[in-house]
N, C-alpha and C. Protein backbone atom coordinates (compact mmCIF):
# COMPACT_ATOMS: atom_id res chain seq x y z
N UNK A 1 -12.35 49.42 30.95
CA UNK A 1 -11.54 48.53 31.75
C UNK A 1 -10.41 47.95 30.90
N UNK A 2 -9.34 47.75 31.57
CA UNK A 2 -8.08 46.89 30.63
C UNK A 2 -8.79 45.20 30.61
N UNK A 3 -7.86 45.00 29.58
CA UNK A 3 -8.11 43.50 29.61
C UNK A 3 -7.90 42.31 30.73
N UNK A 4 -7.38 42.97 31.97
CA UNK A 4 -6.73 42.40 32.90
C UNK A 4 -8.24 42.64 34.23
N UNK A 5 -8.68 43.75 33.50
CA UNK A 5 -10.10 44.30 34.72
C UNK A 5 -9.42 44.82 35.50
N UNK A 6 -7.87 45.36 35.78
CA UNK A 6 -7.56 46.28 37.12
C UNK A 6 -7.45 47.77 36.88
N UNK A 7 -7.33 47.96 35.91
CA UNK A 7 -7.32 49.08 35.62
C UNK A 7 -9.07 50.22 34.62
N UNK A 8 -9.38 51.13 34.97
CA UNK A 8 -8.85 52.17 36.01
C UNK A 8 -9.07 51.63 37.46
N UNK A 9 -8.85 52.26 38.49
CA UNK A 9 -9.29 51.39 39.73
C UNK A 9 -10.33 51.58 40.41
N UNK A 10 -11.29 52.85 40.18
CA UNK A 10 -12.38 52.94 39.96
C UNK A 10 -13.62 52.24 39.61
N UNK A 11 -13.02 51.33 37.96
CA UNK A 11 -13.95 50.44 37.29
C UNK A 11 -13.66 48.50 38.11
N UNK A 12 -12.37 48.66 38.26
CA UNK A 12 -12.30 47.47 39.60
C UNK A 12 -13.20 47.34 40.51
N UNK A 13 -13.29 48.56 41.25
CA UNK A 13 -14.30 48.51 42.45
C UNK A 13 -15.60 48.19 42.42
N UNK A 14 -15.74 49.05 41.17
CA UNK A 14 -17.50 49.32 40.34
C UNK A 14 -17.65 47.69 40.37
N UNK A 15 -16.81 47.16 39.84
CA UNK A 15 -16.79 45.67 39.40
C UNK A 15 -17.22 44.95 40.31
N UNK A 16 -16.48 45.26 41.93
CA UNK A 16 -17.04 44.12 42.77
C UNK A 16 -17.61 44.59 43.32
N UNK A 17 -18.75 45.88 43.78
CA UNK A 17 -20.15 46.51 44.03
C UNK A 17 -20.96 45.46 43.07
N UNK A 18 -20.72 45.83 41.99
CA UNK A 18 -21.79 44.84 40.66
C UNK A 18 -21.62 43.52 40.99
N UNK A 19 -20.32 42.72 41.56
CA UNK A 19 -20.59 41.58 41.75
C UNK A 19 -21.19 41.18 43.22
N UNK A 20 -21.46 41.94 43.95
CA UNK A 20 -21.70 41.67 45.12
C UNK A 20 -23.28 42.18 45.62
N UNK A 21 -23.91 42.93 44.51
CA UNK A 21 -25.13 43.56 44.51
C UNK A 21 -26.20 43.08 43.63
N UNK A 22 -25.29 42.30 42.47
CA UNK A 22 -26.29 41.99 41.09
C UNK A 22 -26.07 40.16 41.25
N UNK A 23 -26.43 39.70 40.28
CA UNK A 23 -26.79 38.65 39.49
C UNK A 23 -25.72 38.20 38.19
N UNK A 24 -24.46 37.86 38.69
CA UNK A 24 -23.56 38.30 37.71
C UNK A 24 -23.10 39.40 37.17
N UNK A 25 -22.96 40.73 37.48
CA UNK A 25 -22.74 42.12 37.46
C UNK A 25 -21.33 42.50 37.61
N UNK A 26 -20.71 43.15 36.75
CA UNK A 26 -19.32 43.21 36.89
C UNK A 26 -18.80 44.63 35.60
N UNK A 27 -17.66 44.62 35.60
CA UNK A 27 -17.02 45.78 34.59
C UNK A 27 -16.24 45.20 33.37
N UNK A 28 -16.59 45.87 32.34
CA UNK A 28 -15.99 44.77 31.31
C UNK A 28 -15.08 45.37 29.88
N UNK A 29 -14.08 45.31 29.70
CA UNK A 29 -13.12 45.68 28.63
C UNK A 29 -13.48 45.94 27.34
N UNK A 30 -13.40 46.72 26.70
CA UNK A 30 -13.07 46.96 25.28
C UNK A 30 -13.39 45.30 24.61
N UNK A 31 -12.40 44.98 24.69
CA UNK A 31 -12.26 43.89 24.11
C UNK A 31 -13.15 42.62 24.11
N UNK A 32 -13.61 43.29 25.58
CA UNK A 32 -15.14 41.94 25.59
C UNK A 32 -16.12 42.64 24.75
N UNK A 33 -16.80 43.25 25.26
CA UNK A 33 -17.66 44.16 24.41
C UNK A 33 -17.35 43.79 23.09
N UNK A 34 -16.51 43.57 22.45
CA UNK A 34 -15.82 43.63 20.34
C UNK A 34 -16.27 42.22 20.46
N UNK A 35 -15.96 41.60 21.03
CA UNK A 35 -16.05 40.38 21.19
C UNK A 35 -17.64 40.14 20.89
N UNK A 36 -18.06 40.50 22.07
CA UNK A 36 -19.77 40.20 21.96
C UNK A 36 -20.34 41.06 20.88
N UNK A 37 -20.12 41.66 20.42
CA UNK A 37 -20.40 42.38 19.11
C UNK A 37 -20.13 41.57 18.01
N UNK A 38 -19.01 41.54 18.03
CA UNK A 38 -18.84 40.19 16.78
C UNK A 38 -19.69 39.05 16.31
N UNK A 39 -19.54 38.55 17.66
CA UNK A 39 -20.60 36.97 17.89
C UNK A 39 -21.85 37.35 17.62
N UNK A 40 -22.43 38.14 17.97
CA UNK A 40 -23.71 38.78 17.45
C UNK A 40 -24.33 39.74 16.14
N UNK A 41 -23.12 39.33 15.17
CA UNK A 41 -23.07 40.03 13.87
C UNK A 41 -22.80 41.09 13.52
N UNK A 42 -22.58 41.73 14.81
CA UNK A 42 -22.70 43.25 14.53
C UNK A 42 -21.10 43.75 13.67
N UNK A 43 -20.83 44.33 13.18
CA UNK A 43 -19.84 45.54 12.08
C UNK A 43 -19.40 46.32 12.54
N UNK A 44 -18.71 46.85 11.53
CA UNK A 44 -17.87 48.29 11.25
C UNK A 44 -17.73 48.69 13.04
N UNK A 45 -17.52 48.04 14.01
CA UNK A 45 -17.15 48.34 15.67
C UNK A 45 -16.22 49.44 15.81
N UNK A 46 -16.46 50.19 15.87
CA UNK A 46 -16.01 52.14 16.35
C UNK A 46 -15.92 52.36 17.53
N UNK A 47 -14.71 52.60 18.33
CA UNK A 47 -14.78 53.39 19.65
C UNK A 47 -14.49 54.47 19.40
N UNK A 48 -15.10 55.50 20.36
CA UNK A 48 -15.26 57.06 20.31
C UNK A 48 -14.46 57.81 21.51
N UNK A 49 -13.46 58.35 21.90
CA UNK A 49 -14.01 59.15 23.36
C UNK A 49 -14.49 60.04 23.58
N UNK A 50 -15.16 59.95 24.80
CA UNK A 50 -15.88 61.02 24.93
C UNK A 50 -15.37 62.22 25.75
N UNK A 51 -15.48 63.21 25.41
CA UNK A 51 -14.65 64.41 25.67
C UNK A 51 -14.81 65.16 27.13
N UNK A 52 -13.90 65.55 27.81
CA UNK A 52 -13.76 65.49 28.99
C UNK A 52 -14.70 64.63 29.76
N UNK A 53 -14.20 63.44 29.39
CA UNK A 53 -15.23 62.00 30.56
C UNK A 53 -13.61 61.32 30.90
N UNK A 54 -12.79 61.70 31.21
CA UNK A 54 -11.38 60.50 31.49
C UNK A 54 -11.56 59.80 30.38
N UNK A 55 -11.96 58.70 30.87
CA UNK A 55 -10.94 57.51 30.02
C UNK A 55 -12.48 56.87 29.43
N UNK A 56 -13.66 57.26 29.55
CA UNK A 56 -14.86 56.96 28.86
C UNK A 56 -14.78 56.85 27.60
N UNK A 57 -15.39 56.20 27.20
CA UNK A 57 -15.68 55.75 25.53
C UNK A 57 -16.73 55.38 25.10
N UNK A 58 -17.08 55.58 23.88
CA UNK A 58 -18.41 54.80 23.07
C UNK A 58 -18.14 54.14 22.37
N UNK A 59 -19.00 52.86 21.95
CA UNK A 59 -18.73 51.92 21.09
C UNK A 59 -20.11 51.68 19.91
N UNK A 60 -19.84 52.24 18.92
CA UNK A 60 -20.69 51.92 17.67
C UNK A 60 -20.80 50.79 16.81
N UNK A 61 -21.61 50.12 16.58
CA UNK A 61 -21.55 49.14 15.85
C UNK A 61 -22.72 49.31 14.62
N UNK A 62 -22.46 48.78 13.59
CA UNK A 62 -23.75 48.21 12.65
C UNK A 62 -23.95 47.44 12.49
N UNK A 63 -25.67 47.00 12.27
CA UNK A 63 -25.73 46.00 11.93
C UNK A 63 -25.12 45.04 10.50
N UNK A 64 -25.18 43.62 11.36
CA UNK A 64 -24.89 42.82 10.09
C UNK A 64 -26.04 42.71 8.46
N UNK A 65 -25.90 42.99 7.22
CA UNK A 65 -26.31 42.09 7.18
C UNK A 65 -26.78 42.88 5.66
């Protein structure tokens, strides 16, 4: 997701299915994810893409410590 959550528009939608089905459930950016990685000690934060998935990615982290 962009940092804005509108983009792709796909993961928008996904977003308000999850908010309208879950318990706080929603789609969430790069940048949140680093974020919550951080705060939780985690390292060396790696995104990957993954190969013919669009715009999919993985995010690696290590532990702190």
């Amino acid at each position: 997701m962009s940092e804005d959550g509108i983009d792709p528009a796909f993961g928008a939608v996904f977003a308000v299915n999850m908010l309208v089905s879950s318990t706080g459930g929603g789609s969430y950016s790069e940048g949140e994810y680093r974020r919550w990685l951080t705060e939780a000690q985690f390292r060396d934060i790696e995104s990957l893409a993954v190969p013919d998935a669009g715009n999919t990615r993985l995010l690696f982290a290590s532990v702190a410590g």
